[in-house]
Protein backbone atom coordinates (compact mmCIF):
# COMPACT_ATOMS: atom_id res chain seq x y z
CA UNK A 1 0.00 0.00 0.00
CA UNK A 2 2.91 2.79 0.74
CA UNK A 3 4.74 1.87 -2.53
CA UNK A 4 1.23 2.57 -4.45
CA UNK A 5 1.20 5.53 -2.49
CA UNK A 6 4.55 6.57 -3.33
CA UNK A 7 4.33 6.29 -7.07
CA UNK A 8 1.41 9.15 -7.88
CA UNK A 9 3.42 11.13 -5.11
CA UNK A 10 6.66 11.60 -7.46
CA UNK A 11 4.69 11.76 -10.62
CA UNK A 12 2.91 14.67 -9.18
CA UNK A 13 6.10 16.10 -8.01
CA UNK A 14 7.68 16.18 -11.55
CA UNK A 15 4.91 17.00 -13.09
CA UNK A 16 5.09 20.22 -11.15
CA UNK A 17 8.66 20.83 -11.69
CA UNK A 18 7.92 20.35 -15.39
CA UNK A 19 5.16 23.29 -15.46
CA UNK A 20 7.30 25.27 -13.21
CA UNK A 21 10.28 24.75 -16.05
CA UNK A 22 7.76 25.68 -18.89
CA UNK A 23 7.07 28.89 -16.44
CA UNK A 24 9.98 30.24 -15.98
CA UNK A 25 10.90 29.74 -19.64
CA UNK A 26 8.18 31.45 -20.75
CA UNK A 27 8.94 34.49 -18.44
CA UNK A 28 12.70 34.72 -19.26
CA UNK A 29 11.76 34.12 -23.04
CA UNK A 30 9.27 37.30 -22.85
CA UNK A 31 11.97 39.16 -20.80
CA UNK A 32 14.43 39.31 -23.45
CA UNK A 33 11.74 39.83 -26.63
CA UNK A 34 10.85 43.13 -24.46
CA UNK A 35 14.22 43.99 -23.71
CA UNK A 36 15.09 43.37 -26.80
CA UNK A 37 12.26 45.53 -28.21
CA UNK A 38 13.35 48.54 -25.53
CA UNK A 39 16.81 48.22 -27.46
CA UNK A 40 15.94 48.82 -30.63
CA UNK A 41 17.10 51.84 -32.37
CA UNK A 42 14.29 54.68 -32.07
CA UNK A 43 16.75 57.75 -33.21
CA UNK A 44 17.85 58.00 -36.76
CA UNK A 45 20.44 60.40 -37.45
CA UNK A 46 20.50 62.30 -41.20
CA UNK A 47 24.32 63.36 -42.20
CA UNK A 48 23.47 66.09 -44.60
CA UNK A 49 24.77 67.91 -47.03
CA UNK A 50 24.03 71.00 -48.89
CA UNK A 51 21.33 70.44 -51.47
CA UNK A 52 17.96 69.32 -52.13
CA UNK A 53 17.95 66.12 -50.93
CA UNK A 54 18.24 66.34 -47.42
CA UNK A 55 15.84 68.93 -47.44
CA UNK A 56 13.60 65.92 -49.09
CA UNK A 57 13.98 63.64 -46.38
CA UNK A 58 13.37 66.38 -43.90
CA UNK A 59 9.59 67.25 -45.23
CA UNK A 60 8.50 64.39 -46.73
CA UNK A 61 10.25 61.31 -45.29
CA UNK A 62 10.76 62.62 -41.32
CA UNK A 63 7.18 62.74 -40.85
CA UNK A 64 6.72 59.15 -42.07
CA UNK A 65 9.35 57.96 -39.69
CA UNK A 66 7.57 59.96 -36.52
CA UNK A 67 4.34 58.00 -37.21
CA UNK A 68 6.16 55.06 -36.73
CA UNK A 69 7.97 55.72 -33.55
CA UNK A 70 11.22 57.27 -34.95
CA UNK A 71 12.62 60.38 -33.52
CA UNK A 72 14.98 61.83 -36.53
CA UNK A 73 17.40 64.33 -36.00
CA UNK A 74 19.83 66.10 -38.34
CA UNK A 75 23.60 66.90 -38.26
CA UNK A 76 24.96 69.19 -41.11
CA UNK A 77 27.73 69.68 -42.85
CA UNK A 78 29.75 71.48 -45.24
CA UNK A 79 30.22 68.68 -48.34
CA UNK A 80 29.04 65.33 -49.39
CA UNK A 81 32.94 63.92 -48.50
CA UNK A 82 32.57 64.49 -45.01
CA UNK A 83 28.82 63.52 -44.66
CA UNK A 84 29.96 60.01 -45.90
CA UNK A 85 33.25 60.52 -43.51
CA UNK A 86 30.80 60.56 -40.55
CA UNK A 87 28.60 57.73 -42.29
CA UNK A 88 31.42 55.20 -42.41
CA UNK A 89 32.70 56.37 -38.61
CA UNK A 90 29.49 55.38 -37.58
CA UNK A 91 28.85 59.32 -36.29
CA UNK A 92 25.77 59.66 -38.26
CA UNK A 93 23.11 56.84 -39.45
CA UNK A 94 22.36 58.23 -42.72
CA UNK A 95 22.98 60.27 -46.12
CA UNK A 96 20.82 60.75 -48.87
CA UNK A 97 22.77 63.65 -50.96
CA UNK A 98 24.75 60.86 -53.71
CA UNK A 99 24.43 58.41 -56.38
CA UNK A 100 25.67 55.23 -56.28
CA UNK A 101 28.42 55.48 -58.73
CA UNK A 102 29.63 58.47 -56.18
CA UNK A 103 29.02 56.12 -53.24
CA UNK A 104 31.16 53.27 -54.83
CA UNK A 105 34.02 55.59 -55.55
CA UNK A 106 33.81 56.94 -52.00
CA UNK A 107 34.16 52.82 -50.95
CA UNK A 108 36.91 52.56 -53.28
CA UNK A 109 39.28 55.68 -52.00
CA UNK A 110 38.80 55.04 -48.40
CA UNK A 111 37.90 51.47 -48.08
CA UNK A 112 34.42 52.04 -46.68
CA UNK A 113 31.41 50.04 -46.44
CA UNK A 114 28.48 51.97 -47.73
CA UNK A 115 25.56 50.58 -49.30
CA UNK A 116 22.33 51.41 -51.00
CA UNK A 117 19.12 50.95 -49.03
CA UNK A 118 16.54 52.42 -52.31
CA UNK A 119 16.74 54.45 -55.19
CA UNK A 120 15.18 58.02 -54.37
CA UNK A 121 13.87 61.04 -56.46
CA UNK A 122 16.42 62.67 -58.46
CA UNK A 123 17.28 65.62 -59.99
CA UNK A 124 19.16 65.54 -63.40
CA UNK A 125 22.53 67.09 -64.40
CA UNK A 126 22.31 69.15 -67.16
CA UNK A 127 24.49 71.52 -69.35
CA UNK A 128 23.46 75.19 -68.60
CA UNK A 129 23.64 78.65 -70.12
CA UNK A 130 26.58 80.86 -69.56
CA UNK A 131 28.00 83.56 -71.88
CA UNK A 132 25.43 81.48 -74.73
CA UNK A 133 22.15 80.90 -74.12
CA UNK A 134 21.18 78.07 -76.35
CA UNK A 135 23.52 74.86 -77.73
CA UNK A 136 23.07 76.07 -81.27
CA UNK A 137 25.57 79.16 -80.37
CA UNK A 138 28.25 76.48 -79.66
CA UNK A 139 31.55 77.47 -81.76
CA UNK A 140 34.71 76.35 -81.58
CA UNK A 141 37.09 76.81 -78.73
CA UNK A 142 34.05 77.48 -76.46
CA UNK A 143 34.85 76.75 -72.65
CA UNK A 144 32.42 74.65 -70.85
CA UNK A 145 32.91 73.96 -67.14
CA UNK A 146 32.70 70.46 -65.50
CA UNK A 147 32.98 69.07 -61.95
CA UNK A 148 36.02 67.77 -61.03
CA UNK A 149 35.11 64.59 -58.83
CA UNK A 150 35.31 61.72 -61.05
CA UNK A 151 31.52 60.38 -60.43
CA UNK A 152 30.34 63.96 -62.03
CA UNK A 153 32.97 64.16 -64.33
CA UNK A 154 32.22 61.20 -65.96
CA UNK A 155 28.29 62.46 -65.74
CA UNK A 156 29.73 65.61 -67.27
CA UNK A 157 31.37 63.57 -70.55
CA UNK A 158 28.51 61.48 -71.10
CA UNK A 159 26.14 64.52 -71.09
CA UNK A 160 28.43 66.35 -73.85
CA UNK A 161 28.26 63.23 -75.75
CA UNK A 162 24.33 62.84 -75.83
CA UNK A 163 25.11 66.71 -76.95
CA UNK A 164 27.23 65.74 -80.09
CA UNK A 165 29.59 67.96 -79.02
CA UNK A 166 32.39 64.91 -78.34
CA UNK A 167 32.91 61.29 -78.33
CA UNK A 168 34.50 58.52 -76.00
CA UNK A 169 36.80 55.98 -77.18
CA UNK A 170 35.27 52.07 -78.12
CA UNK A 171 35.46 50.46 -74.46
CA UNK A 172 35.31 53.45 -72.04
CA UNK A 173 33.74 52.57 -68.98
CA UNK A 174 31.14 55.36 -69.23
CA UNK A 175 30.94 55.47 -65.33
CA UNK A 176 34.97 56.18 -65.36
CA UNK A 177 35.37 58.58 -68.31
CA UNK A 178 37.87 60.86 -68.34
CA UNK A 179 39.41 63.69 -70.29
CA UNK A 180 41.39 61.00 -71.67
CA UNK A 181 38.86 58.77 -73.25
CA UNK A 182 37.94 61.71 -75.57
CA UNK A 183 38.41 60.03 -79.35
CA UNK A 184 36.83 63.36 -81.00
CA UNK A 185 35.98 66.88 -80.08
CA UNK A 186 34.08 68.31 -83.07
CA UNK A 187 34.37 72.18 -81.43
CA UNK A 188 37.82 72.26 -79.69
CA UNK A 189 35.85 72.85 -76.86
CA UNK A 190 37.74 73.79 -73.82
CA UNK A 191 36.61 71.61 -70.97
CA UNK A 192 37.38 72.97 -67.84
CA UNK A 193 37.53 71.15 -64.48
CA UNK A 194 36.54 72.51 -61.62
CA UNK A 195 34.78 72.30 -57.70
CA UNK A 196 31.50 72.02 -58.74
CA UNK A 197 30.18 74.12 -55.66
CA UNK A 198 32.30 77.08 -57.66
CA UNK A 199 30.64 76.83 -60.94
CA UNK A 200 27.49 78.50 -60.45
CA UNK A 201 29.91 81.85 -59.51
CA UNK A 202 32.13 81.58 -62.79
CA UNK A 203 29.82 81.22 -64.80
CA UNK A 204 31.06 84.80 -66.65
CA UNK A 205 33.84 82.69 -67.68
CA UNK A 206 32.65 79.81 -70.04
CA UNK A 207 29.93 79.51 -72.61
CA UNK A 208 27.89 76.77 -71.00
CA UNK A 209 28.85 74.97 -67.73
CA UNK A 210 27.48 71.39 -66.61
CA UNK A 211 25.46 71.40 -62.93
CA UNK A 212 24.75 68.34 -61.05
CA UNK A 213 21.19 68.83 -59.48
CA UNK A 214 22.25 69.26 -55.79
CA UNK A 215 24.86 72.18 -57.22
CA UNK A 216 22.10 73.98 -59.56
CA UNK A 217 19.37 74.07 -56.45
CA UNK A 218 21.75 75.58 -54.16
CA UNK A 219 22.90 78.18 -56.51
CA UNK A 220 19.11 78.69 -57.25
CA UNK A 221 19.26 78.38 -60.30
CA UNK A 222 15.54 76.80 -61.35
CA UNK A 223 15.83 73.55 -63.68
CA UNK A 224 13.81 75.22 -66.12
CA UNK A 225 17.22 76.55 -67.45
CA UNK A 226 18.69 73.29 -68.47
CA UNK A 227 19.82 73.06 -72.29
CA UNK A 228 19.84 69.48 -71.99
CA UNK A 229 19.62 66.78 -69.47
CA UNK A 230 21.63 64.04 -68.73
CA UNK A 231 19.80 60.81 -69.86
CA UNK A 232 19.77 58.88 -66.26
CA UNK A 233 21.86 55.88 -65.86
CA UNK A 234 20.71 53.42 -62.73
CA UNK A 235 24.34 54.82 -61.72
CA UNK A 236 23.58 58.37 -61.12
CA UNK A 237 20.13 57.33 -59.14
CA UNK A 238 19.97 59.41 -55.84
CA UNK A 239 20.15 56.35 -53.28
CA UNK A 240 19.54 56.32 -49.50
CA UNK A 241 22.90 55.38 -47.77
CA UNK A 242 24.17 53.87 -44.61
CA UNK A 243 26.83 51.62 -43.31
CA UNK A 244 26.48 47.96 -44.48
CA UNK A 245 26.52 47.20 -40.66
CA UNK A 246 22.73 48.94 -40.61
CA UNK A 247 21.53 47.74 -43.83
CA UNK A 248 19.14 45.29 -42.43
CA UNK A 249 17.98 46.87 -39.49
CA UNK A 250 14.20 47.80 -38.23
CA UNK A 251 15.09 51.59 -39.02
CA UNK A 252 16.62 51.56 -41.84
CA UNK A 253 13.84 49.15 -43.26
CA UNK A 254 11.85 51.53 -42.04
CA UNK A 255 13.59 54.39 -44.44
CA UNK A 256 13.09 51.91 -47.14
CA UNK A 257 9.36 51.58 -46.81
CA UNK A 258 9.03 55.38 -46.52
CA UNK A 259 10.45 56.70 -49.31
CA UNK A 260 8.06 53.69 -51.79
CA UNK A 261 5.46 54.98 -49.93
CA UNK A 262 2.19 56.21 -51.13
CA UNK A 263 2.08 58.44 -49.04
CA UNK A 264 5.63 60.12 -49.92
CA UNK A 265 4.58 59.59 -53.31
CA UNK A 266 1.91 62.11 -53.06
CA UNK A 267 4.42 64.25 -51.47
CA UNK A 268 6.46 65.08 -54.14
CA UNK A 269 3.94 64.92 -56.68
CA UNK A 270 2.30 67.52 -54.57
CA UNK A 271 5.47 69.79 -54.46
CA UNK A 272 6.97 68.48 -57.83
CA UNK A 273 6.97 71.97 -59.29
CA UNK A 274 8.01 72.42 -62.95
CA UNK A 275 9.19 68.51 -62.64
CA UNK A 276 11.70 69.00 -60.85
CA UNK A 277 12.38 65.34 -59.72
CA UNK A 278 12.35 62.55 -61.57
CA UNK A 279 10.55 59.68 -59.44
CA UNK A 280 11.85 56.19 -59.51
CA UNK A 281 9.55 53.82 -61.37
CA UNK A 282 9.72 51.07 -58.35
């Protein structure tokens, strides 16, 4: 009769250890999903840079963010080059000022890890009036200016061949052209290179002068002045940015969803004066 007794007794015994087991598991298990949650990155910080972008993000995409929980703040500075500085140090979380051929050649020269998180609106280079107002003035041994870092640059070249004004050599990499890769130049143009932040300034001295879109909106100079835009490559698409490190995080999948939006969308067609952006298809 004891031994029956005892049997139920230590059956009930680990049955209880067993649900106390599944308890604790349970609690420790939710524990660490909320603390987990309570850890998640809630701040997003924009590096930006002078330009249109930024400004962008700012109105249409910050809002967005702050309905989902996201506090966004902004640290500027003077140039693109140290925005992306920051980026890679891991001192901001964000840049949306540059393409990706610029971001890749920022990887390249200081062996960074930058990536794309979405293409974003974009505004077009384009060849502008200077001393001439129109393209059919161009003569020969007219001087156009070009930016000098080698993303825009090679913008620049393509642009003045979709002109007719020169052509590249057979097996240019069209995203590295150079002066060099010039195989004809049907008006002895003079083709300046300079700081593309200057050109808006010198414009007195050259005929026409190429502006990437950032450059022309800071000068204020309205896009209805263009001669002839660039013909977009997936290259020169404005991109979101951040480290490869953040690329699949909550926030920056967050950033992601924002900007293909509809409600973004309706942003900028709202505010799309004189079409100033081109919108990604996807």
């Amino acid at each position: 009769m004891k031994k029956l007794l005892k049997k139920p007794s230590f059956k009930l015994f680990a049955a209880l250890i067993v649900i106390l087991l599944i308890v604790l598991l349970a609690f420790f298990t939710f524990r660490n999903k909320k603390a987990a949650t309570s850890n998640e990155k809630q701040t997003i910080q924009l590096g930006s840079s002078p330009g249109p972008y930024s400004e962008l993000f700012l109105k249409g995409i910050k809002p967005i963010l702050e309905k989902e929980g996201y506090k966004v703040t902004n640290k500027s500075f003077n140039n693109l080059l140290n925005a992306d500085i920051a980026l890679s140090e891991g001192q901001v979380d964000l840049s949306v000022d540059q393409h990706t051929a610029y971001m890749k050649n920022f990887n390249s020269e200081k062996n960074a890890n930058l990536v794309a998180l979405t293409p974003i609106p974009t505004v077009p280079t384009g060849i502008y009036p200077a001393n001439k107002k129109s393209l059919k003035e161009v003569a020969t041994g007219d001087r156009i200016a070009i930016p000098n870092d080698p993303a825009n640059t090679a913008r620049a070249y393509n642009l003045l061949v979709k002109a007719g004004w020169i052509t590249l050599k057979k097996g240019t990499d069209l995203i590295k052209a150079t002066k060099k890769d010039i195989a004809t130049n049907k008006y002895n143009l003079k083709i300046i290179e300079i700081d593309s932040s200057t050109i808006p300034r010198s414009r007195q001295d050259f005929e026409y002068v190429i502006l990437p879109g950032s450059v022309a909106y800071s000068a204020k100079i309205s896009t209805n002045k263009i001669l002839l835009p660039e013909t977009l490559r997936a290259e020169y698409w404005l991109v979101a940015v951040t480290n490869r490190k953040n690329a699949n995080s909550k926030w920056a999948k967050a950033v992601k969803k924002a900007y293909q939006s509809q409600e973004f969308k309706d942003y900028v067609k709202k505010h799309n004066n004189d079409n100033y952006w081109v919108v990604p298809k996807k």
